[in-house]
PDB file of N, CA and C in Angstrom:
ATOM      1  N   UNK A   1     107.334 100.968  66.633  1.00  0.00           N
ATOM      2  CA  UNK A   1     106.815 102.285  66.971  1.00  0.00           C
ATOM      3  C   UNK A   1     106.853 102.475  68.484  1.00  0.00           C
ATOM      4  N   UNK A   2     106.920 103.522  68.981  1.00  0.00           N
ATOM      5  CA  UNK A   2     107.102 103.618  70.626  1.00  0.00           C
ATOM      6  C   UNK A   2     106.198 104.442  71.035  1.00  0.00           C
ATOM      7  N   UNK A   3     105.747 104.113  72.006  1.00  0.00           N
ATOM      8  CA  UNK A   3     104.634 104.560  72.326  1.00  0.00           C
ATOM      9  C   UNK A   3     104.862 105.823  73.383  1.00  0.00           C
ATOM     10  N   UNK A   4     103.977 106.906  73.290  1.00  0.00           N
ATOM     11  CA  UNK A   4     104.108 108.166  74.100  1.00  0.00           C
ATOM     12  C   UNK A   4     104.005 108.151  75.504  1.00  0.00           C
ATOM     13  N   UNK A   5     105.137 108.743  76.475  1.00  0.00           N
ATOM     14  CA  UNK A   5     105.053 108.729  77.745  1.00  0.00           C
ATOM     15  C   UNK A   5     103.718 108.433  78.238  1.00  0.00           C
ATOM     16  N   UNK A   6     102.518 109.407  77.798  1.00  0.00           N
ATOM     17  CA  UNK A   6     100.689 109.310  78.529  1.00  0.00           C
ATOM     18  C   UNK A   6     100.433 108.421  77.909  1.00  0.00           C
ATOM     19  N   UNK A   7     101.000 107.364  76.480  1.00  0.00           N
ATOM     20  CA  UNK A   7     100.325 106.054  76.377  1.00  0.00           C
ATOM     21  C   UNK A   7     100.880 104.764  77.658  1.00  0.00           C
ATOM     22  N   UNK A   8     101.948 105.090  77.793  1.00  0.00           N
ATOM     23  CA  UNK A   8     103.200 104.683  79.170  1.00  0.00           C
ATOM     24  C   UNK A   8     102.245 104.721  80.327  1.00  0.00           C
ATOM     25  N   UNK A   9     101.557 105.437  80.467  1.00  0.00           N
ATOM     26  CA  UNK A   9     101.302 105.800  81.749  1.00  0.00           C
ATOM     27  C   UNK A   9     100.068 105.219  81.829  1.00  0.00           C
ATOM     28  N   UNK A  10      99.084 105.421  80.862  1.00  0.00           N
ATOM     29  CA  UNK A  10      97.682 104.468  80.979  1.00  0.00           C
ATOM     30  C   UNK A  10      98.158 103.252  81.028  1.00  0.00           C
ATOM     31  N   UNK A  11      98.571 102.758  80.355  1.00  0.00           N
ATOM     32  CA  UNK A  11      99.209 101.452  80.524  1.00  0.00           C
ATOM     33  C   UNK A  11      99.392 101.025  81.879  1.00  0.00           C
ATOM     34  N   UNK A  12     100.510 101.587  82.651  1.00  0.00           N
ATOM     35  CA  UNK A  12     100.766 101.208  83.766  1.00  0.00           C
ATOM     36  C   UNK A  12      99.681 100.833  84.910  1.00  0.00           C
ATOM     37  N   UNK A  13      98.751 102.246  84.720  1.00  0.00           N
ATOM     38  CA  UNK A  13      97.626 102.747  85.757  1.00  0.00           C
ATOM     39  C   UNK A  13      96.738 101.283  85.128  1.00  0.00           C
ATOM     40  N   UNK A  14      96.464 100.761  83.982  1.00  0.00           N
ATOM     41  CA  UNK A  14      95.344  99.693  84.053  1.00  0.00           C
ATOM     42  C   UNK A  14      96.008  98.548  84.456  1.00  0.00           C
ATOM     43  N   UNK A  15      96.966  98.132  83.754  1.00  0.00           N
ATOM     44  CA  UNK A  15      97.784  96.506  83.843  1.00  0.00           C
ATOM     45  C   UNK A  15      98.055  96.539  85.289  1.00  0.00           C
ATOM     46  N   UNK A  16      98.845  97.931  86.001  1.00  0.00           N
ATOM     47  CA  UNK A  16      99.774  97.290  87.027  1.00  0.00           C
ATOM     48  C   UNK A  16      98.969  97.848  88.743  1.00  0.00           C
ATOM     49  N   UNK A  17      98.196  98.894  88.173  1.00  0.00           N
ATOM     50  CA  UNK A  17      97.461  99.381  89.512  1.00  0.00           C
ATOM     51  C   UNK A  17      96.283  98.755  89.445  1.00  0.00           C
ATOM     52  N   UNK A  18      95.807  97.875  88.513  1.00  0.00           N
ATOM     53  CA  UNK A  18      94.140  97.503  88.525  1.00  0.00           C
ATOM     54  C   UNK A  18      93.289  98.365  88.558  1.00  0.00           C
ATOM     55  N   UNK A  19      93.621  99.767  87.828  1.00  0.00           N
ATOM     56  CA  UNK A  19      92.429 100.831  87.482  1.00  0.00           C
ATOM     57  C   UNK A  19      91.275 100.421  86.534  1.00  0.00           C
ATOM     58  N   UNK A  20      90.413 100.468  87.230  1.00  0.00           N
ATOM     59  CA  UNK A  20      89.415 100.047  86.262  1.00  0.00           C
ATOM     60  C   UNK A  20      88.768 101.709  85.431  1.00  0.00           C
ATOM     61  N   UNK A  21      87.915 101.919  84.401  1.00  0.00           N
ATOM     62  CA  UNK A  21      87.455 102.703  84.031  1.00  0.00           C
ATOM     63  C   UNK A  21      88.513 103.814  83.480  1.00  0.00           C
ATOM     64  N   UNK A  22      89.218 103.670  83.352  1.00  0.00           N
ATOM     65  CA  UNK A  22      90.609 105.010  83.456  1.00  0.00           C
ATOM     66  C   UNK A  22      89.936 105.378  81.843  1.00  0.00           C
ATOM     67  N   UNK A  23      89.658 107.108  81.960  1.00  0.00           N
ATOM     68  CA  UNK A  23      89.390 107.423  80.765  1.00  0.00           C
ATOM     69  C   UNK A  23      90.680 108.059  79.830  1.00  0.00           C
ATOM     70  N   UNK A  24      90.736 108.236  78.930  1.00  0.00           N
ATOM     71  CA  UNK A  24      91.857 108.463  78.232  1.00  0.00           C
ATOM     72  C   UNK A  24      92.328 109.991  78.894  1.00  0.00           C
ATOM     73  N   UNK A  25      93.647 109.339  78.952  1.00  0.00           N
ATOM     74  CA  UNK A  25      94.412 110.436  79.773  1.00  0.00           C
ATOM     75  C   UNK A  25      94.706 112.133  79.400  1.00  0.00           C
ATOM     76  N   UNK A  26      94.379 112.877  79.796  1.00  0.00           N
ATOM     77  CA  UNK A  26      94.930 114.609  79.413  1.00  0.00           C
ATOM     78  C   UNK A  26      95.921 114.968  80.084  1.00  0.00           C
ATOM     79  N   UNK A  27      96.795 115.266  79.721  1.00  0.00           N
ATOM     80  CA  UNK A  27      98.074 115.905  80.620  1.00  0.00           C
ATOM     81  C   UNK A  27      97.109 116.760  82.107  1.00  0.00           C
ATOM     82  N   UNK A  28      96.310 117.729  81.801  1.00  0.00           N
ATOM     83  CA  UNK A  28      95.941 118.402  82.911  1.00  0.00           C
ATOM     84  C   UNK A  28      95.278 117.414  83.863  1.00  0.00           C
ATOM     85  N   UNK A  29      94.629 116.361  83.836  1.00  0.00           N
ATOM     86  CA  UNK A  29      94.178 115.503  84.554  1.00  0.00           C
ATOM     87  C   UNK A  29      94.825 115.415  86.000  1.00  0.00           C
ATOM     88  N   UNK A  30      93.910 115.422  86.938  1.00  0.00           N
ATOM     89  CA  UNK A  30      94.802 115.858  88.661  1.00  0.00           C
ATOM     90  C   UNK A  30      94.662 113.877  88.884  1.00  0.00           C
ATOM     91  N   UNK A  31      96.101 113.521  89.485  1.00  0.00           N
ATOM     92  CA  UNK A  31      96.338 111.957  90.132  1.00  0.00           C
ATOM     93  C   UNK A  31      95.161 111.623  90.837  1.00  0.00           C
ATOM     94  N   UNK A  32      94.983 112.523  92.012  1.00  0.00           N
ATOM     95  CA  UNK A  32      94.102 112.165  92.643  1.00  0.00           C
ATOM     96  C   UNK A  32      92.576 112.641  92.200  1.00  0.00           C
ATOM     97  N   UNK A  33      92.219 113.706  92.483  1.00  0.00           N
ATOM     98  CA  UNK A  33      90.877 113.759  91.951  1.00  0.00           C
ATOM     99  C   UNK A  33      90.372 113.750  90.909  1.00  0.00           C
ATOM    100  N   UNK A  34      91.167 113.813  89.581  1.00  0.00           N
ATOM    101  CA  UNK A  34      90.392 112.938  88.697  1.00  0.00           C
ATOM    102  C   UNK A  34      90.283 111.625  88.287  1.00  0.00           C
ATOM    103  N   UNK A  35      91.973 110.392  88.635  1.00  0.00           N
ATOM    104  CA  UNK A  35      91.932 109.609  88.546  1.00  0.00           C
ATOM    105  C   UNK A  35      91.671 108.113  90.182  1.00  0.00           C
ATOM    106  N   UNK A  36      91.815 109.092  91.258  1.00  0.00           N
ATOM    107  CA  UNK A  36      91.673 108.382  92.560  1.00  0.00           C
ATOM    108  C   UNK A  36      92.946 107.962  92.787  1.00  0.00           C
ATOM    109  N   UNK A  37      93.880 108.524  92.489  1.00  0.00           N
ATOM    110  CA  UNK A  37      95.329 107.489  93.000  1.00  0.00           C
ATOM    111  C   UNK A  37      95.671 108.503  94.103  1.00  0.00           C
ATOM    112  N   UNK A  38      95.993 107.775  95.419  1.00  0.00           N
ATOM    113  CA  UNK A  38      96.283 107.793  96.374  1.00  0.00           C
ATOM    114  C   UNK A  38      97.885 107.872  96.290  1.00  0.00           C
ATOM    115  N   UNK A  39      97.980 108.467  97.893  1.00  0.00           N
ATOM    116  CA  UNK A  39     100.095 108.385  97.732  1.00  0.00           C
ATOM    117  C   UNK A  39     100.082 107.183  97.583  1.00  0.00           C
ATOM    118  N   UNK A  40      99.575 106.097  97.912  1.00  0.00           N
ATOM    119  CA  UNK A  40     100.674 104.387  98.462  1.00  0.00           C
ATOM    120  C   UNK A  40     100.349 104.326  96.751  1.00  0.00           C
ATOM    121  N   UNK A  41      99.065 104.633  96.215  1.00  0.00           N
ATOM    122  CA  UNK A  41      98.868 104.125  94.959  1.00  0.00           C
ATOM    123  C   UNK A  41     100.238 105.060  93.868  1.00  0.00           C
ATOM    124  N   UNK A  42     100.755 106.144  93.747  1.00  0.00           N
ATOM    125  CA  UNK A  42     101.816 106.783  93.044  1.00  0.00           C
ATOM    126  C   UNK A  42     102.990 105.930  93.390  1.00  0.00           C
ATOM    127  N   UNK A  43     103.361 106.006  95.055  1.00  0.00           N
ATOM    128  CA  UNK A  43     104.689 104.930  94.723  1.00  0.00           C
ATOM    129  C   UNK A  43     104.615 103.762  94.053  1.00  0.00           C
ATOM    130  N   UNK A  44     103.606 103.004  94.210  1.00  0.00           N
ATOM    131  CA  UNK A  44     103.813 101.717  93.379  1.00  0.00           C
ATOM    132  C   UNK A  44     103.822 102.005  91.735  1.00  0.00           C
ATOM    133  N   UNK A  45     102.786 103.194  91.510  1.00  0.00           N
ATOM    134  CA  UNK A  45     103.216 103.457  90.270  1.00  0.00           C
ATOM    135  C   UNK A  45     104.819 104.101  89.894  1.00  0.00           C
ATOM    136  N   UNK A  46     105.709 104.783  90.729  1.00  0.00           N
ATOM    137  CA  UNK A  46     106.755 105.441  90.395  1.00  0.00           C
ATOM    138  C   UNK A  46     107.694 104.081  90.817  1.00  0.00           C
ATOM    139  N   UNK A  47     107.292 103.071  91.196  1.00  0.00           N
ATOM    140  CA  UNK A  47     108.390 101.889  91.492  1.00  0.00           C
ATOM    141  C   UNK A  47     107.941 101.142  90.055  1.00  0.00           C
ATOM    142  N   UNK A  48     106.771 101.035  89.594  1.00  0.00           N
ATOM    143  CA  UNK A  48     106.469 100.346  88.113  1.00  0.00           C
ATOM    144  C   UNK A  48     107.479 100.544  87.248  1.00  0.00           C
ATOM    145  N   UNK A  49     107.035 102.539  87.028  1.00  0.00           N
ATOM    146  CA  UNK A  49     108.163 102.996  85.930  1.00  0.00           C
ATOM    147  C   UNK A  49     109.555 102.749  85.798  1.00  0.00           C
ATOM    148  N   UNK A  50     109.891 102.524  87.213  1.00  0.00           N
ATOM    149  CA  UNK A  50     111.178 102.242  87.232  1.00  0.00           C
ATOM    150  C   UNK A  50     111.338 100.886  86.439  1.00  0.00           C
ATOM    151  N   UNK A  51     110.783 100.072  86.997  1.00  0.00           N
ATOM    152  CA  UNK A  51     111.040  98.664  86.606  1.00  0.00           C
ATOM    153  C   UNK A  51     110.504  98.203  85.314  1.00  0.00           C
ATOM    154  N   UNK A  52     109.058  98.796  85.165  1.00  0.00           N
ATOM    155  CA  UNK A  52     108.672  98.228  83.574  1.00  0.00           C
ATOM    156  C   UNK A  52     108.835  98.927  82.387  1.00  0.00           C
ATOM    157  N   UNK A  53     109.182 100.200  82.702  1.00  0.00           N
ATOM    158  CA  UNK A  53     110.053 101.067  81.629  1.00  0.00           C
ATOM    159  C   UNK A  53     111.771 101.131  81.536  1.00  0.00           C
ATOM    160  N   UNK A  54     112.432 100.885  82.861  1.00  0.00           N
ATOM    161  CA  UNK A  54     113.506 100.426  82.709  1.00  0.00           C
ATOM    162  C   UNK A  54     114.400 101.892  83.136  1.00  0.00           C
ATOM    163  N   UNK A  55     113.643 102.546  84.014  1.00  0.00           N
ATOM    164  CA  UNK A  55     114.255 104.262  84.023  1.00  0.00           C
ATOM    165  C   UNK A  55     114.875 103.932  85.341  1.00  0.00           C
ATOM    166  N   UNK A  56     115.996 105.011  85.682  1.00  0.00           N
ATOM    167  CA  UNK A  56     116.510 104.788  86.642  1.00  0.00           C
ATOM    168  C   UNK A  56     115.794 106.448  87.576  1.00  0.00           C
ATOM    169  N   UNK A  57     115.096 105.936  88.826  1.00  0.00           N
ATOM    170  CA  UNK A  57     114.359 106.956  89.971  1.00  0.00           C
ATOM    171  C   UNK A  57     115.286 107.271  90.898  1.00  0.00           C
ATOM    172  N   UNK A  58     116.008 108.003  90.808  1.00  0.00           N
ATOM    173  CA  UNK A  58     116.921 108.902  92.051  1.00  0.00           C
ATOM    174  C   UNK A  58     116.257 108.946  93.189  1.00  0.00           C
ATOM    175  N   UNK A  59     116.530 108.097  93.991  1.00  0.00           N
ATOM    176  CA  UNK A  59     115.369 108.470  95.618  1.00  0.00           C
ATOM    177  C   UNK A  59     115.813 109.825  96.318  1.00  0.00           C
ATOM    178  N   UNK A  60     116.669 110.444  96.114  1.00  0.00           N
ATOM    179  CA  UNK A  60     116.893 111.841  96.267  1.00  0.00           C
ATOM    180  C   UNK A  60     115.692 113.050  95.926  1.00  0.00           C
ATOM    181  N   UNK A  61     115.569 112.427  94.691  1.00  0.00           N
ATOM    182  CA  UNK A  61     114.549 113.528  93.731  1.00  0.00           C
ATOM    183  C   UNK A  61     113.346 112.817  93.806  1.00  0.00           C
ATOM    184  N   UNK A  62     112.647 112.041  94.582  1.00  0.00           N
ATOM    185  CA  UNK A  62     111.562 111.290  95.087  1.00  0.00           C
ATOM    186  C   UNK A  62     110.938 111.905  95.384  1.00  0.00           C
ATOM    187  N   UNK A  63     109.719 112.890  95.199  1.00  0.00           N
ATOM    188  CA  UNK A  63     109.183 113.520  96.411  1.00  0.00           C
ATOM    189  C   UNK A  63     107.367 113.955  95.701  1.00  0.00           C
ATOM    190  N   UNK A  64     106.737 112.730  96.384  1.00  0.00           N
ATOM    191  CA  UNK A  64     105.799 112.767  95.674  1.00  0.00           C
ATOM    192  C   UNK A  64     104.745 114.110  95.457  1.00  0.00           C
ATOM    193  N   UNK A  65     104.571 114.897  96.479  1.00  0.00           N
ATOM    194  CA  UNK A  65     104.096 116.014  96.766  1.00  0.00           C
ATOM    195  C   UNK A  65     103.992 116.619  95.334  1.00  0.00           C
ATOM    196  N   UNK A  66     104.940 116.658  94.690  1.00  0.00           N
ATOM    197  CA  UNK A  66     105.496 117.498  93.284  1.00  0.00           C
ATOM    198  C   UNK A  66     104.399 116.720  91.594  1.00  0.00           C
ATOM    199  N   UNK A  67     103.805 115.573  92.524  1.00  0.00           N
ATOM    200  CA  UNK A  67     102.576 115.059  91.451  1.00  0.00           C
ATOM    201  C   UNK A  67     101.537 115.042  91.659  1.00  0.00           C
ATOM    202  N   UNK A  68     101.113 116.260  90.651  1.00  0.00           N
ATOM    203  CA  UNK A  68      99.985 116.259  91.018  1.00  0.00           C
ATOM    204  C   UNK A  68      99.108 116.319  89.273  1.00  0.00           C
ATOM    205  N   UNK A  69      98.981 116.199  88.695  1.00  0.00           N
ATOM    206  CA  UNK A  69      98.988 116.392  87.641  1.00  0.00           C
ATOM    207  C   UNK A  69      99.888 115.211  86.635  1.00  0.00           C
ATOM    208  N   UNK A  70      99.123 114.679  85.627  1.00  0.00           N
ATOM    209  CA  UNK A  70      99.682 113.736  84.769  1.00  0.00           C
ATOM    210  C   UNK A  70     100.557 114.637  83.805  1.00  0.00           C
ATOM    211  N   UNK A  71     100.866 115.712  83.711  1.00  0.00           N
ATOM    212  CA  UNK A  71     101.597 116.573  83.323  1.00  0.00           C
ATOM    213  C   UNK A  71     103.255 116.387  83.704  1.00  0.00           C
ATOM    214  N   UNK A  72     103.120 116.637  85.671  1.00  0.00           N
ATOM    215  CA  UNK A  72     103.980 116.679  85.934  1.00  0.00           C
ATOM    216  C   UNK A  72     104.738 115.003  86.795  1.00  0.00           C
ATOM    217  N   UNK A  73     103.835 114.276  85.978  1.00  0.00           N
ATOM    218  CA  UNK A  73     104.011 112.982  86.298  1.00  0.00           C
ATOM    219  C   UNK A  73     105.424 112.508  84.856  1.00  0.00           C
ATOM    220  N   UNK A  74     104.365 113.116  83.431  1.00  0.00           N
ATOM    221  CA  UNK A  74     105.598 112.601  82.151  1.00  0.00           C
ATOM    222  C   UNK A  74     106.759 113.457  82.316  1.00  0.00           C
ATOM    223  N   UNK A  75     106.526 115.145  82.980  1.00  0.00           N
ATOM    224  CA  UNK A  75     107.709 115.619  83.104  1.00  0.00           C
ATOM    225  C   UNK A  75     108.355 114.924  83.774  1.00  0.00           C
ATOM    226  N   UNK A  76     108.763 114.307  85.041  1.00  0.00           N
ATOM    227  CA  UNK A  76     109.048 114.137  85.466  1.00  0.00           C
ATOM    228  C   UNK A  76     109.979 112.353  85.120  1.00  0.00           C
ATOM    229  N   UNK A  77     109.010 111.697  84.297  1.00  0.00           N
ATOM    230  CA  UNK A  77     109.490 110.701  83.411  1.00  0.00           C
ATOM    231  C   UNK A  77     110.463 110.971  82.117  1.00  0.00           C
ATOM    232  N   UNK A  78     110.380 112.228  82.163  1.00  0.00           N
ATOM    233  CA  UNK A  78     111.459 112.648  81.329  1.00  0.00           C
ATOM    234  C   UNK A  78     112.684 113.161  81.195  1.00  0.00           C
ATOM    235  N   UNK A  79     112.720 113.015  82.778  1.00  0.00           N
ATOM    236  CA  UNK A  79     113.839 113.519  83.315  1.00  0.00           C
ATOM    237  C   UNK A  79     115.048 112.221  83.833  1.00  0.00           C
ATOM    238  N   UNK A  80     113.983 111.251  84.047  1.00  0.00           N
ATOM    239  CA  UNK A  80     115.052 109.903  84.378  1.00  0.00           C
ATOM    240  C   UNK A  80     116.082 109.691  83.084  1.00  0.00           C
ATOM    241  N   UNK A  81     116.839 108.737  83.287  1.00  0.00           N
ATOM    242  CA  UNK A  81     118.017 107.800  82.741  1.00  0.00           C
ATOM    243  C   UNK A  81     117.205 106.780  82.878  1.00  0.00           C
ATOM    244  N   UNK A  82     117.717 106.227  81.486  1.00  0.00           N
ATOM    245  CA  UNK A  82     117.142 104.613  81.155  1.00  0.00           C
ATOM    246  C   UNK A  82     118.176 103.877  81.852  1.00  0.00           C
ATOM    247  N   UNK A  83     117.646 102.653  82.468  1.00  0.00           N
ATOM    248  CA  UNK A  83     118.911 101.854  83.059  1.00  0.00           C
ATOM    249  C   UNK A  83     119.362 100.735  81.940  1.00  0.00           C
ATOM    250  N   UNK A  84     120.800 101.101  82.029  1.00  0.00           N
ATOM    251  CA  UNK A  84     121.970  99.949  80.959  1.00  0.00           C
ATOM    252  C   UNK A  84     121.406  98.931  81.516  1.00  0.00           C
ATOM    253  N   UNK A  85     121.951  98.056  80.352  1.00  0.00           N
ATOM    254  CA  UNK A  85     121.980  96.568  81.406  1.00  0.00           C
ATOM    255  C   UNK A  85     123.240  96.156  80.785  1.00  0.00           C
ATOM    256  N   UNK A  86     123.895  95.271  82.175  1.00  0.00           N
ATOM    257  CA  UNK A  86     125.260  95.118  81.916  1.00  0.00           C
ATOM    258  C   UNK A  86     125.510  93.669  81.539  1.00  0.00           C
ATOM    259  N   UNK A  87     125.963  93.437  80.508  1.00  0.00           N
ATOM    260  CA  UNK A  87     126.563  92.040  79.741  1.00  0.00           C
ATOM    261  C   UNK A  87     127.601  91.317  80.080  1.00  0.00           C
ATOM    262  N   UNK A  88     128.041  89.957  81.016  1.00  0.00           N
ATOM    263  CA  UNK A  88     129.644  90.217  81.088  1.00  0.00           C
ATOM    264  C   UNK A  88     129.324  88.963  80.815  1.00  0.00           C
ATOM    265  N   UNK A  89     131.378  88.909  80.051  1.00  0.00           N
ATOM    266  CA  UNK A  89     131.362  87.662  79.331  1.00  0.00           C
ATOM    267  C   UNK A  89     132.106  86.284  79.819  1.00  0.00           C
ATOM    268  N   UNK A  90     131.679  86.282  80.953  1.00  0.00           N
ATOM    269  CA  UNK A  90     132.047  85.190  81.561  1.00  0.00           C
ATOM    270  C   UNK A  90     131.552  84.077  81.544  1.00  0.00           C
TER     271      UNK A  90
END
């Protein structure tokens, strides 16, 4: 079974940011004032997704300003490419 982008995302915010208390997530929920995440605290979360979901983050289209809202946090997770992984048979 796979679990939903906002189950993705609590996840991340407890295991990988050390959020303690994180109440179950609402899309309208604001990053910062309802959950306390700071900018340094979003990049490490938008470097997580990359790596523990396996999405590929365009540093072009990086621009944290544009999160503000756990809304526009899954949109925005929904917009990546999963990264291949490449097999060679050597």
């Amino acid at each position: 079974m796979q679990i939903s982008r906002l189950e993705q995302l609590q996840q991340l915010m407890v295991d990988k940011l050390k959020l303690q208390d994180v109440p179950e997530l609402s899309p309208t929920m604001h990053l910062h004032d309802d959950l306390g995440i700071d900018s340094v605290m979003l990049l490490q979360l938008i470097v997580h997704i990359e790596e523990d979901l396996s999405l590929i983050v365009p540093e072009d289209e990086l621009d944290p300003s544009i999160f503000v809202t756990v809304q526009s946090l899954i949109e925005f997770m929904n917009t990546l490419e999963p990264r291949t992984v490449h097999v060679s048979n050597s």
